[in-house]
C-alpha atoms as a PDB file:
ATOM      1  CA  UNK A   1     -95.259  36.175 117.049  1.00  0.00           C
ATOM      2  CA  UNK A   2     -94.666  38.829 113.926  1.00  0.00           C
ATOM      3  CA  UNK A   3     -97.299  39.348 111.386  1.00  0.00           C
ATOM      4  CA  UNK A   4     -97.399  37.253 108.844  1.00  0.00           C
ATOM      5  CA  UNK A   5     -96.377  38.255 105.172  1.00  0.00           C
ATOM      6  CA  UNK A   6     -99.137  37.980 102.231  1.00  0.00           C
ATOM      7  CA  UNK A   7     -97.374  35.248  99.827  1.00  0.00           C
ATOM      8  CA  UNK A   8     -98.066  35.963  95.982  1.00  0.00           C
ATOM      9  CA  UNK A   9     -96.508  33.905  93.016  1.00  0.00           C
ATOM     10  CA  UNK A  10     -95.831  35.688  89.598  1.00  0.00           C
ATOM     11  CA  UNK A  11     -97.483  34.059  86.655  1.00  0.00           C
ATOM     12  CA  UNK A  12     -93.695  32.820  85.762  1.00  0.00           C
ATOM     13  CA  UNK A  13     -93.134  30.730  89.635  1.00  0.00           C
ATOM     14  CA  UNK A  14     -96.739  29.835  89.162  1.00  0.00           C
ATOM     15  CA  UNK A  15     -95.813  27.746  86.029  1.00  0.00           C
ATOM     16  CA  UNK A  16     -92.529  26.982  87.658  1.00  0.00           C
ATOM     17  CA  UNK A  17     -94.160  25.196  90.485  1.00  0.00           C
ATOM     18  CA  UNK A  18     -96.439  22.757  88.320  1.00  0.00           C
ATOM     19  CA  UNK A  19     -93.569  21.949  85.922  1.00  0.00           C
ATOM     20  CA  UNK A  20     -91.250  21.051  88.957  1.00  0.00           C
ATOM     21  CA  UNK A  21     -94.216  18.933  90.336  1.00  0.00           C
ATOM     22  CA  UNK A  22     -94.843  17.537  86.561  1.00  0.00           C
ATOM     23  CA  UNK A  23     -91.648  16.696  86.071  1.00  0.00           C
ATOM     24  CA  UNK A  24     -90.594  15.097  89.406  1.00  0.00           C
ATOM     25  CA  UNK A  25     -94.120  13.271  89.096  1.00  0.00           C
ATOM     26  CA  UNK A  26     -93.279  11.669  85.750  1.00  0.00           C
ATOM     27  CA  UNK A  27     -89.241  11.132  86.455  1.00  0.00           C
ATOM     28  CA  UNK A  28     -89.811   9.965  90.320  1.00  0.00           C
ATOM     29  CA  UNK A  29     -93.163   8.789  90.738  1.00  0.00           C
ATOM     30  CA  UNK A  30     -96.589  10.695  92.030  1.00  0.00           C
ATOM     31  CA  UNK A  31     -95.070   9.657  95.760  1.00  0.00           C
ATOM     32  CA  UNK A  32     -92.316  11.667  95.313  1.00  0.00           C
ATOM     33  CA  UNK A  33     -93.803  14.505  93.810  1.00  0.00           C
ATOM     34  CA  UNK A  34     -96.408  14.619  96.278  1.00  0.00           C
ATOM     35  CA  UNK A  35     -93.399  15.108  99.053  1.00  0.00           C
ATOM     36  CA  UNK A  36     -91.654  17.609  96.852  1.00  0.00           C
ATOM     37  CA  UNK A  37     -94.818  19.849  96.619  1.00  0.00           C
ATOM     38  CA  UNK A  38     -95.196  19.606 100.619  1.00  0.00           C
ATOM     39  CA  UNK A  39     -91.550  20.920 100.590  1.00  0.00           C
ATOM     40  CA  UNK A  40     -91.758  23.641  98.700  1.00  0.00           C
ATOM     41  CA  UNK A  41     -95.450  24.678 100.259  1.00  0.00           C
ATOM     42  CA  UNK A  42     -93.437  24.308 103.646  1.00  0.00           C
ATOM     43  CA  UNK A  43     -90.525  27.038 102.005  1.00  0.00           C
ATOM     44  CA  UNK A  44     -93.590  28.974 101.079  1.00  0.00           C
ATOM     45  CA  UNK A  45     -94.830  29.069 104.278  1.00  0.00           C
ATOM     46  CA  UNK A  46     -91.353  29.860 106.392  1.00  0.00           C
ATOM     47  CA  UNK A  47     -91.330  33.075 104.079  1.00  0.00           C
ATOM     48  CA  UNK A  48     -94.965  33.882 105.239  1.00  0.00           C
ATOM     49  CA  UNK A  49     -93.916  33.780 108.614  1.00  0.00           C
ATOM     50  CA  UNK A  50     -89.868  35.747 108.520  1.00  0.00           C
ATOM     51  CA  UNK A  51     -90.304  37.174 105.541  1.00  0.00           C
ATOM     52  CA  UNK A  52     -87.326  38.872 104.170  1.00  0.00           C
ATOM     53  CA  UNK A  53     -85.382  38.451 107.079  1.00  0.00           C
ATOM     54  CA  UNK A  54     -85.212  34.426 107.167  1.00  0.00           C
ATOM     55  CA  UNK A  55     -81.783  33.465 107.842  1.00  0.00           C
ATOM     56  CA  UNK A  56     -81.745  31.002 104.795  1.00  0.00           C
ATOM     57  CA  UNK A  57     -82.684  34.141 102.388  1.00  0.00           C
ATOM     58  CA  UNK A  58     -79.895  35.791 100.531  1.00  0.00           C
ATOM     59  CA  UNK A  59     -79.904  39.240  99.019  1.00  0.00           C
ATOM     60  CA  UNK A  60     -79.112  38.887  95.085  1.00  0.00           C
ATOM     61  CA  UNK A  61     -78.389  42.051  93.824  1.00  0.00           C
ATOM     62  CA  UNK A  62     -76.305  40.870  90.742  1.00  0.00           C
ATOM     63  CA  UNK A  63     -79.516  39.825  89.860  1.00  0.00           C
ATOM     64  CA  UNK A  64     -82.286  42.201  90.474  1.00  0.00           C
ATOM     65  CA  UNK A  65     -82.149  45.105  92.649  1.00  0.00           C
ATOM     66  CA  UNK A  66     -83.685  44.125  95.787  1.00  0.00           C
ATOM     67  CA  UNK A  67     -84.295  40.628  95.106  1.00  0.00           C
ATOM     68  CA  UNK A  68     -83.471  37.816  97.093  1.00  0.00           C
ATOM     69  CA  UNK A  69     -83.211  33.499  97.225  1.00  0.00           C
ATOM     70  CA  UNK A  70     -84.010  30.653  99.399  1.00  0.00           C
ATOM     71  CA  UNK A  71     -82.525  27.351  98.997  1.00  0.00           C
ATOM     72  CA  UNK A  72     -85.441  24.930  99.577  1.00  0.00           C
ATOM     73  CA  UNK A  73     -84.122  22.655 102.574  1.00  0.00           C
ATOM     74  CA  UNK A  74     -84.991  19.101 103.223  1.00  0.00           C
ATOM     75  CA  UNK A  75     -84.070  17.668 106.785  1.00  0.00           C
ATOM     76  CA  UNK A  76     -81.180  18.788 106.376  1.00  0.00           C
ATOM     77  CA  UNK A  77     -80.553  18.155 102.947  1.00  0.00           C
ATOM     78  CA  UNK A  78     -79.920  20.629  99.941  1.00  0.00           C
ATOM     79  CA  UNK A  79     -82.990  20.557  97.657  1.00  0.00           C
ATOM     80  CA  UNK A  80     -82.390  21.174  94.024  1.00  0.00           C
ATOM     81  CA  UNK A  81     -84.561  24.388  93.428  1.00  0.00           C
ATOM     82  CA  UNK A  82     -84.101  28.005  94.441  1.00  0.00           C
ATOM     83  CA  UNK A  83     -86.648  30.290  95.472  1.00  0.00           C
ATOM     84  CA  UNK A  84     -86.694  33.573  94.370  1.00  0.00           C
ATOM     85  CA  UNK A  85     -88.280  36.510  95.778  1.00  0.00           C
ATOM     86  CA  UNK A  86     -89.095  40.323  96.527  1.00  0.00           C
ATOM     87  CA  UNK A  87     -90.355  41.989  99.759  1.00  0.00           C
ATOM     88  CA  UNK A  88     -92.753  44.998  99.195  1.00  0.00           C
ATOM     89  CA  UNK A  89     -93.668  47.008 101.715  1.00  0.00           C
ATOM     90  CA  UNK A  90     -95.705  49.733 102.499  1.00  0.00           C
ATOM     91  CA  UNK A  91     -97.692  50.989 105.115  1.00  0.00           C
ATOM     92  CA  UNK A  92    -100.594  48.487 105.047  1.00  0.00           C
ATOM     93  CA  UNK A  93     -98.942  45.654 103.024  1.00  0.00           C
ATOM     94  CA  UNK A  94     -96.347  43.300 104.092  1.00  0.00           C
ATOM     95  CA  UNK A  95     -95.963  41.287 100.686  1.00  0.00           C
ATOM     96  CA  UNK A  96     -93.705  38.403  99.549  1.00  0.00           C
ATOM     97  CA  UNK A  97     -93.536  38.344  95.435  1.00  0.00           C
ATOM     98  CA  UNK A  98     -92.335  34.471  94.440  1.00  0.00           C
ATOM     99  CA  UNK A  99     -90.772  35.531  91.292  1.00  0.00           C
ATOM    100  CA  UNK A 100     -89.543  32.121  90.179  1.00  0.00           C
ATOM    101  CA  UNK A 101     -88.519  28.824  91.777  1.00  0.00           C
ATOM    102  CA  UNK A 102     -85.459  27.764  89.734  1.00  0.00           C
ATOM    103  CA  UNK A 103     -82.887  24.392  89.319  1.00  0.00           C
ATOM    104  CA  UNK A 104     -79.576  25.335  90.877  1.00  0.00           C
ATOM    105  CA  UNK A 105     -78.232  24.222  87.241  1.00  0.00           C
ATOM    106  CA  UNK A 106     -80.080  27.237  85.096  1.00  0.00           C
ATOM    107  CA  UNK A 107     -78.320  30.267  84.668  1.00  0.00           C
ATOM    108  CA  UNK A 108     -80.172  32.366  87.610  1.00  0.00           C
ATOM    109  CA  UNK A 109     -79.639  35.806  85.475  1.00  0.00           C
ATOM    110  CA  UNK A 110     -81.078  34.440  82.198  1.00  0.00           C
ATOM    111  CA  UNK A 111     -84.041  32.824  84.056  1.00  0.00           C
ATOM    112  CA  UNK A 112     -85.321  36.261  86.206  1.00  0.00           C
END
């Protein structure tokens, strides 16, 4: 098995993540939110263990240099979020930087 990466949220996917939860708690019940938290942890976690190189993850230049997404997946199904990310590396660190978690709707560019 490959090391695992250290996973670090920005203050910005930090507040992301509890207004996703928030909202999906108060529009689809605590049930659902509850699952949708477990999903997202479980995206979290895939990145922990690939890293940059998960085949979901896409390189998004047009955005930031060196920054890349992950569609959150659900059994097969299309979640409605994005994750967004940065890999830093350096001799002793192997780091994932969540730098949002976005709705496919917002405009991606304005958002980072």
């Amino acid at each position: 098995m490959h090391p695992l990466w250290k996973v670090e949220f920005s203050q910005k996917a930090s507040s992301d993540f509890d207004d996703i939860i928030l909202h999906t708690a108060e529009n689809f019940g605590q049930h659902q939110a509850e699952r949708y938290s477990r999903l997202i942890a479980n995206c979290i976690k895939e990145l922990s263990e690939y890293g940059p190189l998960h085949p979901l993850a896409r390189n998004r230049p047009e955005l930031i240099a060196c920054a890349q997404s992950m569609r959150i997946q659900r059994q097969g199904q299309r979640a409605k979020h994005i994750v967004f990310f940065t890999a830093v590396t350096a001799p002793t660190t192997q780091k994932i930087l969540i730098l949002r978690l976005l709705h496919e709707s917002m405009d991606f560019g304005e958002h980072l």
